[in-house]
PDB file of N, CA and C in Angstrom:
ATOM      1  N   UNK A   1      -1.531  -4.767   0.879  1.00  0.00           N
ATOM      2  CA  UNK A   1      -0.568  -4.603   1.927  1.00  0.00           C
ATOM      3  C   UNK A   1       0.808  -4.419   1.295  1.00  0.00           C
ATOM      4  N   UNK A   2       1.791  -3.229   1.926  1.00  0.00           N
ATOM      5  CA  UNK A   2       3.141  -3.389   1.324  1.00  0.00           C
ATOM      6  C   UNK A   2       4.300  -3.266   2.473  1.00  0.00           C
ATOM      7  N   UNK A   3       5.001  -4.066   2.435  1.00  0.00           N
ATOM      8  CA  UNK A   3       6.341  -4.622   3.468  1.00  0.00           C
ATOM      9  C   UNK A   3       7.343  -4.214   2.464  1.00  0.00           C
ATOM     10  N   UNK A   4       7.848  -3.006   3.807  1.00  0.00           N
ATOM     11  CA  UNK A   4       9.395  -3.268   3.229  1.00  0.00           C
ATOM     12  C   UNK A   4      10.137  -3.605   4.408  1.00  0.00           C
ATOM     13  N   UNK A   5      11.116  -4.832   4.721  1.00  0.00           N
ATOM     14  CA  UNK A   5      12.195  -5.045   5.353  1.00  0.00           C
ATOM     15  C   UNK A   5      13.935  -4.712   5.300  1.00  0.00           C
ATOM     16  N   UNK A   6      14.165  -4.234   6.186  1.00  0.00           N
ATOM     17  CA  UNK A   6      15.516  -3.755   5.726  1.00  0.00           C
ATOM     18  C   UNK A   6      16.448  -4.013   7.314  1.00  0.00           C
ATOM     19  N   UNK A   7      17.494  -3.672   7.636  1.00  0.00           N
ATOM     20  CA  UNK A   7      18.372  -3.770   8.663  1.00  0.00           C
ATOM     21  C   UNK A   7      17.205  -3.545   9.947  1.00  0.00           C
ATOM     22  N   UNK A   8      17.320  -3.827  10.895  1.00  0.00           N
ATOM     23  CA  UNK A   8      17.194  -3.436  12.230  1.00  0.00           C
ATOM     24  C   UNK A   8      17.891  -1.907  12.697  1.00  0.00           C
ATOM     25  N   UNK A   9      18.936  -1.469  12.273  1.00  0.00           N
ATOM     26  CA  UNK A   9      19.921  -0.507  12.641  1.00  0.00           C
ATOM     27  C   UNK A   9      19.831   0.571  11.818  1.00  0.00           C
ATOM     28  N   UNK A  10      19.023   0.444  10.700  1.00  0.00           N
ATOM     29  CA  UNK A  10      18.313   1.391   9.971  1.00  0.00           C
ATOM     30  C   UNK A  10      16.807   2.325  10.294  1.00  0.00           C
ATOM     31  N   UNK A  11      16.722   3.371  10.884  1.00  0.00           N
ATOM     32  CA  UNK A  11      15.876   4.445  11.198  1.00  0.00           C
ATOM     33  C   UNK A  11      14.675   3.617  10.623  1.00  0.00           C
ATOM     34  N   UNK A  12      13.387   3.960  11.323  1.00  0.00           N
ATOM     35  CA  UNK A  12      11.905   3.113  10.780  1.00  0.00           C
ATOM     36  C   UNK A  12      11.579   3.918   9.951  1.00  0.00           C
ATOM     37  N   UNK A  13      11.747   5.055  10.480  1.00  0.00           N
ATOM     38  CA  UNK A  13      11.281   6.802   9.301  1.00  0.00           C
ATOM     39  C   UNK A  13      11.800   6.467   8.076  1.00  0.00           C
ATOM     40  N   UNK A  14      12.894   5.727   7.693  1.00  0.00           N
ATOM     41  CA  UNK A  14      13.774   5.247   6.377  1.00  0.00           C
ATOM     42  C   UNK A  14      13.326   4.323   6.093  1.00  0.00           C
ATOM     43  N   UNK A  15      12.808   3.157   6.804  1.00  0.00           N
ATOM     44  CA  UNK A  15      11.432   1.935   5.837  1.00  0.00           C
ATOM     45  C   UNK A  15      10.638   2.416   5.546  1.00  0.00           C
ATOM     46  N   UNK A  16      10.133   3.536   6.590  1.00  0.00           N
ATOM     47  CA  UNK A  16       8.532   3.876   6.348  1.00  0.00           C
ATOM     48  C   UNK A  16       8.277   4.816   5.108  1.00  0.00           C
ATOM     49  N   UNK A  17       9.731   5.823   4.871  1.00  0.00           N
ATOM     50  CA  UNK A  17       9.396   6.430   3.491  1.00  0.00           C
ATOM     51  C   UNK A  17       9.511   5.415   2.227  1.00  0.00           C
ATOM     52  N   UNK A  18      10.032   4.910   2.552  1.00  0.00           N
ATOM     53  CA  UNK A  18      10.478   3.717   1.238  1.00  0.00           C
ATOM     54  C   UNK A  18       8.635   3.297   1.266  1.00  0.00           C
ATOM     55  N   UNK A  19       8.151   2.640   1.952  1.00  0.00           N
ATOM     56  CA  UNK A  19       6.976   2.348   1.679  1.00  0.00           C
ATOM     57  C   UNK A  19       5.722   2.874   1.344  1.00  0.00           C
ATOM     58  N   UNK A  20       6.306   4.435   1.501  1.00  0.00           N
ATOM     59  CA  UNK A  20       5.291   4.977   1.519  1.00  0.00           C
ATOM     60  C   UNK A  20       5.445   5.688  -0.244  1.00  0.00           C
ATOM     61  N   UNK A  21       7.137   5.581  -0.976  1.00  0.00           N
ATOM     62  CA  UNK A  21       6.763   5.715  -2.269  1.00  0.00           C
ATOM     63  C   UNK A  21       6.176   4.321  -2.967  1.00  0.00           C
ATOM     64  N   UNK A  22       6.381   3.009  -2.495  1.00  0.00           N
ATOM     65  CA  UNK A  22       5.876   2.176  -3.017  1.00  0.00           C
ATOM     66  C   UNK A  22       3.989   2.390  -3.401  1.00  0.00           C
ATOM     67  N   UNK A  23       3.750   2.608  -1.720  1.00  0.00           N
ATOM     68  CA  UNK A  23       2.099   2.965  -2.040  1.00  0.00           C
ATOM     69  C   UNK A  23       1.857   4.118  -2.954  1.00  0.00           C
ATOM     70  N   UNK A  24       2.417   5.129  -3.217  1.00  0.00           N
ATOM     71  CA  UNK A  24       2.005   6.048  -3.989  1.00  0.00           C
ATOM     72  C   UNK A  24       2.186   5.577  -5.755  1.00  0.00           C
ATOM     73  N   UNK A  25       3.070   4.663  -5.702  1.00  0.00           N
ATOM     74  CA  UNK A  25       3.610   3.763  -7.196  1.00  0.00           C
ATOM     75  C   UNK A  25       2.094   2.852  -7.312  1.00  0.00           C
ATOM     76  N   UNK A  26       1.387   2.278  -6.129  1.00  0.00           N
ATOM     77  CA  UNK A  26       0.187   1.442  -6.372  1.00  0.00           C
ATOM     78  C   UNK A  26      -0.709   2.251  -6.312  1.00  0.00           C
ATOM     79  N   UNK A  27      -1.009   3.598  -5.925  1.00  0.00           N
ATOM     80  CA  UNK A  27      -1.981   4.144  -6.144  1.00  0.00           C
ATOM     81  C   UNK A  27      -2.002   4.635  -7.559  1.00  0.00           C
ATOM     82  N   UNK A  28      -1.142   5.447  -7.827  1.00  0.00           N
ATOM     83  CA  UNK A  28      -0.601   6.072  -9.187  1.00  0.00           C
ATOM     84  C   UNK A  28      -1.501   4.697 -10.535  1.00  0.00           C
ATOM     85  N   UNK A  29      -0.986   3.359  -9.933  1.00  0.00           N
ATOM     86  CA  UNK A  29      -1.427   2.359 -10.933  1.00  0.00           C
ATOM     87  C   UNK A  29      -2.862   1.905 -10.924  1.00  0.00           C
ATOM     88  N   UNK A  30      -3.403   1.977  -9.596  1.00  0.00           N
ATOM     89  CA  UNK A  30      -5.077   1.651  -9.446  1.00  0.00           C
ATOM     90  C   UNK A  30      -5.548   3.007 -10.339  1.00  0.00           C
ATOM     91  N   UNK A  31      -5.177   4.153 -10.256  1.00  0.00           N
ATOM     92  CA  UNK A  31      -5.912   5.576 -10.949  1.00  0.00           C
ATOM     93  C   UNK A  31      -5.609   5.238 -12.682  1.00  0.00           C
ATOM     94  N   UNK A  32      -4.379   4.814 -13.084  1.00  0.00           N
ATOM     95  CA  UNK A  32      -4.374   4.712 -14.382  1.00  0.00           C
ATOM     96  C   UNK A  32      -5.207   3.268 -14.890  1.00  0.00           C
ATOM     97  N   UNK A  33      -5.348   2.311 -14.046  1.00  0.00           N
ATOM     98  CA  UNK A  33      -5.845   0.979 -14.674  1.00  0.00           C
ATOM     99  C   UNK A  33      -7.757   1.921 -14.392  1.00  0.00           C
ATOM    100  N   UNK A  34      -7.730   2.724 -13.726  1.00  0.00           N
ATOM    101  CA  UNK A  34      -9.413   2.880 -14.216  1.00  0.00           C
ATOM    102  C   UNK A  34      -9.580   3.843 -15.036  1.00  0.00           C
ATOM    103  N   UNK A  35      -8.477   4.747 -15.426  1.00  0.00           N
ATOM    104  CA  UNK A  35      -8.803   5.356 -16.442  1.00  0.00           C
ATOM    105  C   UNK A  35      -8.394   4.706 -17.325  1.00  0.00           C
ATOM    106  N   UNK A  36      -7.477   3.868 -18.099  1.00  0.00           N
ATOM    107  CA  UNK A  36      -7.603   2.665 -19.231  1.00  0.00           C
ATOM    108  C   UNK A  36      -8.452   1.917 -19.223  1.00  0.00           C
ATOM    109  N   UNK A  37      -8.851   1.489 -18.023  1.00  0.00           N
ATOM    110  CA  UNK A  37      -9.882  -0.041 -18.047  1.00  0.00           C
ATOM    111  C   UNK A  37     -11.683   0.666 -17.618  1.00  0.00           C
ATOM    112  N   UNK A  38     -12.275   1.745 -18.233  1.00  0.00           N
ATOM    113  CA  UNK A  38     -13.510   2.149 -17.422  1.00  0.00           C
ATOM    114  C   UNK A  38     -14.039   1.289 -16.283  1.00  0.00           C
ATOM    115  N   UNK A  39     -14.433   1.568 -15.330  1.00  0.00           N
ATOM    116  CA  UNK A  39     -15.098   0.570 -14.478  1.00  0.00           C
ATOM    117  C   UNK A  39     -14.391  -0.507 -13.991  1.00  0.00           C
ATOM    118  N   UNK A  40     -13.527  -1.121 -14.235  1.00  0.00           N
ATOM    119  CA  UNK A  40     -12.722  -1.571 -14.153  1.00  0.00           C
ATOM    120  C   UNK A  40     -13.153  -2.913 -14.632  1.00  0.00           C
ATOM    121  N   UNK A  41     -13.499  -3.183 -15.954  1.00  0.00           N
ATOM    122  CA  UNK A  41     -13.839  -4.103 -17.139  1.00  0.00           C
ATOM    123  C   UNK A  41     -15.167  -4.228 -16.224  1.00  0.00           C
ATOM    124  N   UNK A  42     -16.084  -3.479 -15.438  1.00  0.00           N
ATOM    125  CA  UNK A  42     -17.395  -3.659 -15.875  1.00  0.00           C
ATOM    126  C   UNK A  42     -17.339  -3.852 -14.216  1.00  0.00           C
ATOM    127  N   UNK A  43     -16.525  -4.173 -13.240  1.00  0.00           N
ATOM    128  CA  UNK A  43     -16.707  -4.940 -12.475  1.00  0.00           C
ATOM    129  C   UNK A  43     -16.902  -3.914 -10.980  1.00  0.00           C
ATOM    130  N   UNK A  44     -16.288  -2.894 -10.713  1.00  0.00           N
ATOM    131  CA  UNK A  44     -16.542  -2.139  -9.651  1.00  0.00           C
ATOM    132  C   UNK A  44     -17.098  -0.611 -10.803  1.00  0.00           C
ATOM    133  N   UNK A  45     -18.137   0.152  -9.883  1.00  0.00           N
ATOM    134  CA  UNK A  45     -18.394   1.661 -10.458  1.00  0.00           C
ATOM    135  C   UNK A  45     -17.317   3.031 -10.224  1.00  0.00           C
ATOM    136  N   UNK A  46     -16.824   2.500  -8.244  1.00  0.00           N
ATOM    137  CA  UNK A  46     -15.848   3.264  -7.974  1.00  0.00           C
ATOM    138  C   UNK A  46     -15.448   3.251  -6.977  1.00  0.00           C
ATOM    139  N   UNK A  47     -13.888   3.327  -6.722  1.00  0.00           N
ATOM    140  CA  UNK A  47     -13.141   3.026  -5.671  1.00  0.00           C
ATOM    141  C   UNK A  47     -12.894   4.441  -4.334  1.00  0.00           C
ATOM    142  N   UNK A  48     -12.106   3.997  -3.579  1.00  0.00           N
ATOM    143  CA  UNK A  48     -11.592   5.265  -3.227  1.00  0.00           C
ATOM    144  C   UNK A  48     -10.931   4.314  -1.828  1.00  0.00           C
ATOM    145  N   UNK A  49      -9.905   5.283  -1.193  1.00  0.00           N
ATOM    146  CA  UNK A  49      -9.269   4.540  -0.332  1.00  0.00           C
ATOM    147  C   UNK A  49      -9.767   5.315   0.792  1.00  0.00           C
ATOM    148  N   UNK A  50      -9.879   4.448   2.275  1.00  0.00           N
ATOM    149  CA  UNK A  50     -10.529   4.879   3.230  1.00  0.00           C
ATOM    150  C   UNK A  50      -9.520   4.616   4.485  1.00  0.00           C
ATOM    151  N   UNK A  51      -8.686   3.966   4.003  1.00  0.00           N
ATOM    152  CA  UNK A  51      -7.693   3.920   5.303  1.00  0.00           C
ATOM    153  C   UNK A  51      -6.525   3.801   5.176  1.00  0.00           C
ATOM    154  N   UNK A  52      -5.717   3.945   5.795  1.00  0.00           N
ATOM    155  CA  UNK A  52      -3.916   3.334   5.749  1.00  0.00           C
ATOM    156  C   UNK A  52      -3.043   3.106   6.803  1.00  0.00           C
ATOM    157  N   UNK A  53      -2.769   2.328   7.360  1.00  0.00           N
ATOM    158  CA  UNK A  53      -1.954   1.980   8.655  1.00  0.00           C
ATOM    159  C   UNK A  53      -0.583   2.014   8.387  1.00  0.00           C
ATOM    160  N   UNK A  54       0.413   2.218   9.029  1.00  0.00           N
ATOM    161  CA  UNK A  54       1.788   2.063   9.040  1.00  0.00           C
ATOM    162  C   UNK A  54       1.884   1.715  10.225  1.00  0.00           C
ATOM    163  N   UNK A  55       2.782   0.160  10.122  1.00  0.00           N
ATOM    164  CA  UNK A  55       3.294  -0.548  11.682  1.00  0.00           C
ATOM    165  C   UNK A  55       4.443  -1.005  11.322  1.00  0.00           C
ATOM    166  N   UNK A  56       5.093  -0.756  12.972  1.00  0.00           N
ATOM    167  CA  UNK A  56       6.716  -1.628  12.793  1.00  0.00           C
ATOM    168  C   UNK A  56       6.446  -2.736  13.210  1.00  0.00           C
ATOM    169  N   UNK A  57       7.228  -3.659  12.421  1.00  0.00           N
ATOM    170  CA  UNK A  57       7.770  -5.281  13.228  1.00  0.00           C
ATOM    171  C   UNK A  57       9.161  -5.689  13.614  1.00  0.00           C
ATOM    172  N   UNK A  58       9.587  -6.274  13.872  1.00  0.00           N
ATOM    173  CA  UNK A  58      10.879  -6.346  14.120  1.00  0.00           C
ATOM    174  C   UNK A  58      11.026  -8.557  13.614  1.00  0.00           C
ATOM    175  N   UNK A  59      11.668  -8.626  12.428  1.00  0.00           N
ATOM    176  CA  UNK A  59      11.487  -9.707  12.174  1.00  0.00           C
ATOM    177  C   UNK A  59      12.636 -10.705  12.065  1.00  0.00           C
ATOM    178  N   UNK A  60      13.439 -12.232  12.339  1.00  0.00           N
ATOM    179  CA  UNK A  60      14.521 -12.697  11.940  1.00  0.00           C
ATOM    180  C   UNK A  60      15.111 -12.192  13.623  1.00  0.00           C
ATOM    181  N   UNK A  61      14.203 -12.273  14.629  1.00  0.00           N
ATOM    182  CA  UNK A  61      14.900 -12.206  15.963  1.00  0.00           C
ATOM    183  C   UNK A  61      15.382 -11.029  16.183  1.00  0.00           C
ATOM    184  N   UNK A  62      14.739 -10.180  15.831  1.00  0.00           N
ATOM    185  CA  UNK A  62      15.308  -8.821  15.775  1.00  0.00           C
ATOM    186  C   UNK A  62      16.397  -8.011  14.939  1.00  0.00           C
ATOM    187  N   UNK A  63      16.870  -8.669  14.139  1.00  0.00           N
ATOM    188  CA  UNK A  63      17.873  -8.477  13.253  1.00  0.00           C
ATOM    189  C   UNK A  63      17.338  -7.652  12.482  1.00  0.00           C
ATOM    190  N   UNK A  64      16.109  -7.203  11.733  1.00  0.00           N
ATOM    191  CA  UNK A  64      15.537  -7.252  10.669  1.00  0.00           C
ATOM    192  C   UNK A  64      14.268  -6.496  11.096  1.00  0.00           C
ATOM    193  N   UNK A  65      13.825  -4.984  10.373  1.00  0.00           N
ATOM    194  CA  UNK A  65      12.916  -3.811  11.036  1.00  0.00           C
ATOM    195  C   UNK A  65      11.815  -4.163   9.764  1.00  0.00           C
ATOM    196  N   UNK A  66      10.505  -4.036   9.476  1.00  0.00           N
ATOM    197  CA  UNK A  66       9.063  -3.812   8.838  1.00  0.00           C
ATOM    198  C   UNK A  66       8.811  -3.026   9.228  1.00  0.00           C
ATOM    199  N   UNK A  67       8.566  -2.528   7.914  1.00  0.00           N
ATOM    200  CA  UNK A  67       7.081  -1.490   7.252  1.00  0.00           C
ATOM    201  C   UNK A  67       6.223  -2.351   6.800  1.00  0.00           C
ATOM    202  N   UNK A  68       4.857  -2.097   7.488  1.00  0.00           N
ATOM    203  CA  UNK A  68       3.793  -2.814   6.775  1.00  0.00           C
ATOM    204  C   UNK A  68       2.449  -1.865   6.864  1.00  0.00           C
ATOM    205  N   UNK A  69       2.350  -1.673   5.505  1.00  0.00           N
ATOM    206  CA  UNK A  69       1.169  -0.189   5.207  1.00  0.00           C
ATOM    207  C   UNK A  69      -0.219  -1.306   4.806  1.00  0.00           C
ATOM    208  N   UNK A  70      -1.158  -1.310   5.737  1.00  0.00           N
ATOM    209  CA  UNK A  70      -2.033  -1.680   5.250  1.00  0.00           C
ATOM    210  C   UNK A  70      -3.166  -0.905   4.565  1.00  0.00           C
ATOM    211  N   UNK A  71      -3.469  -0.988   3.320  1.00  0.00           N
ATOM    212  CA  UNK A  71      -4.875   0.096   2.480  1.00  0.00           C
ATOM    213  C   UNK A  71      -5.754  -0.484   2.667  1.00  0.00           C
ATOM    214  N   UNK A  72      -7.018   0.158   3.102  1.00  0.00           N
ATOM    215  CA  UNK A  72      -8.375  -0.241   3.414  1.00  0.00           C
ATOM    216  C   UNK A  72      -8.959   0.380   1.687  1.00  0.00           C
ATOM    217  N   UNK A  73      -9.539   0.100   1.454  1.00  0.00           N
ATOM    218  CA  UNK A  73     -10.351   0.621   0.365  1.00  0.00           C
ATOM    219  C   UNK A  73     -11.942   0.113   0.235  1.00  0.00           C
ATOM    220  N   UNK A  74     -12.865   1.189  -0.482  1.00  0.00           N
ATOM    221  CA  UNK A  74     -13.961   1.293  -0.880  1.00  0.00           C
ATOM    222  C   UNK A  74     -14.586   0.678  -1.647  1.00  0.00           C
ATOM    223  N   UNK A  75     -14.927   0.007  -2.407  1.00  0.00           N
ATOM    224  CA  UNK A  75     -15.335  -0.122  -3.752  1.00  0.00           C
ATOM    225  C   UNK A  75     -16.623  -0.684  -3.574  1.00  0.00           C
ATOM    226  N   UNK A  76     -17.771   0.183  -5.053  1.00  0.00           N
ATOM    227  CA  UNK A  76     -19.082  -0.032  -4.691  1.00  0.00           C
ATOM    228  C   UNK A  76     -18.997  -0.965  -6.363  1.00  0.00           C
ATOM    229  N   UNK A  77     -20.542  -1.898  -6.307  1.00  0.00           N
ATOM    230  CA  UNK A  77     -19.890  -2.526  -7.508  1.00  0.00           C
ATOM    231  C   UNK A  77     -21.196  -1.634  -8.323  1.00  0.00           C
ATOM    232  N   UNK A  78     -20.732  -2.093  -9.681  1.00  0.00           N
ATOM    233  CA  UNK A  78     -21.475  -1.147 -10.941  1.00  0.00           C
ATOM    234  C   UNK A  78     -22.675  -2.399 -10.986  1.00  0.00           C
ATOM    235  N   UNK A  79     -23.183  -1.214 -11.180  1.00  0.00           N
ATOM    236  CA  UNK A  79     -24.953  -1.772 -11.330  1.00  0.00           C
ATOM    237  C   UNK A  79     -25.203  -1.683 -13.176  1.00  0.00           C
TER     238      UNK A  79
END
């Protein structure tokens, strides 16, 4: 899951891109840790992501706008 919080008075489209380079920074890192780590030290065969949500919250009494991207993912384990 990745939250970004920022002003209330700040556009959601402006959390929601912010979060949405964060997820591409954690995807970018799940693709390189399985090509450094094969298999991922033995433990899954292979991943893949199957979902992604983006929701607003409004948090701190309204003062205060969320992004919260939830990733669903796959993973089958290695036999």
């Amino acid at each position: 899951m990745i939250s970004v919080v920022r002003y209330a008075r700040i556009p959601y489209a402006t959390i929601e891109d912010r979060a949405f380079v964060l997820y591409d920074h954690i995807f970018d890192s799940i693709i390189d840790w399985r090509t450094e780590s094969p298999a991922f030290n033995g433990v899954a065969g292979w991943f893949g992501i199957i979902g992604k949500r983006s929701e607003e919250f409004f948090t701190d009494e309204g003062k205060e706008r969320e992004c919260r991207i939830t990733i669903d993912l796959a993973v089958t384990a290695r036999i």
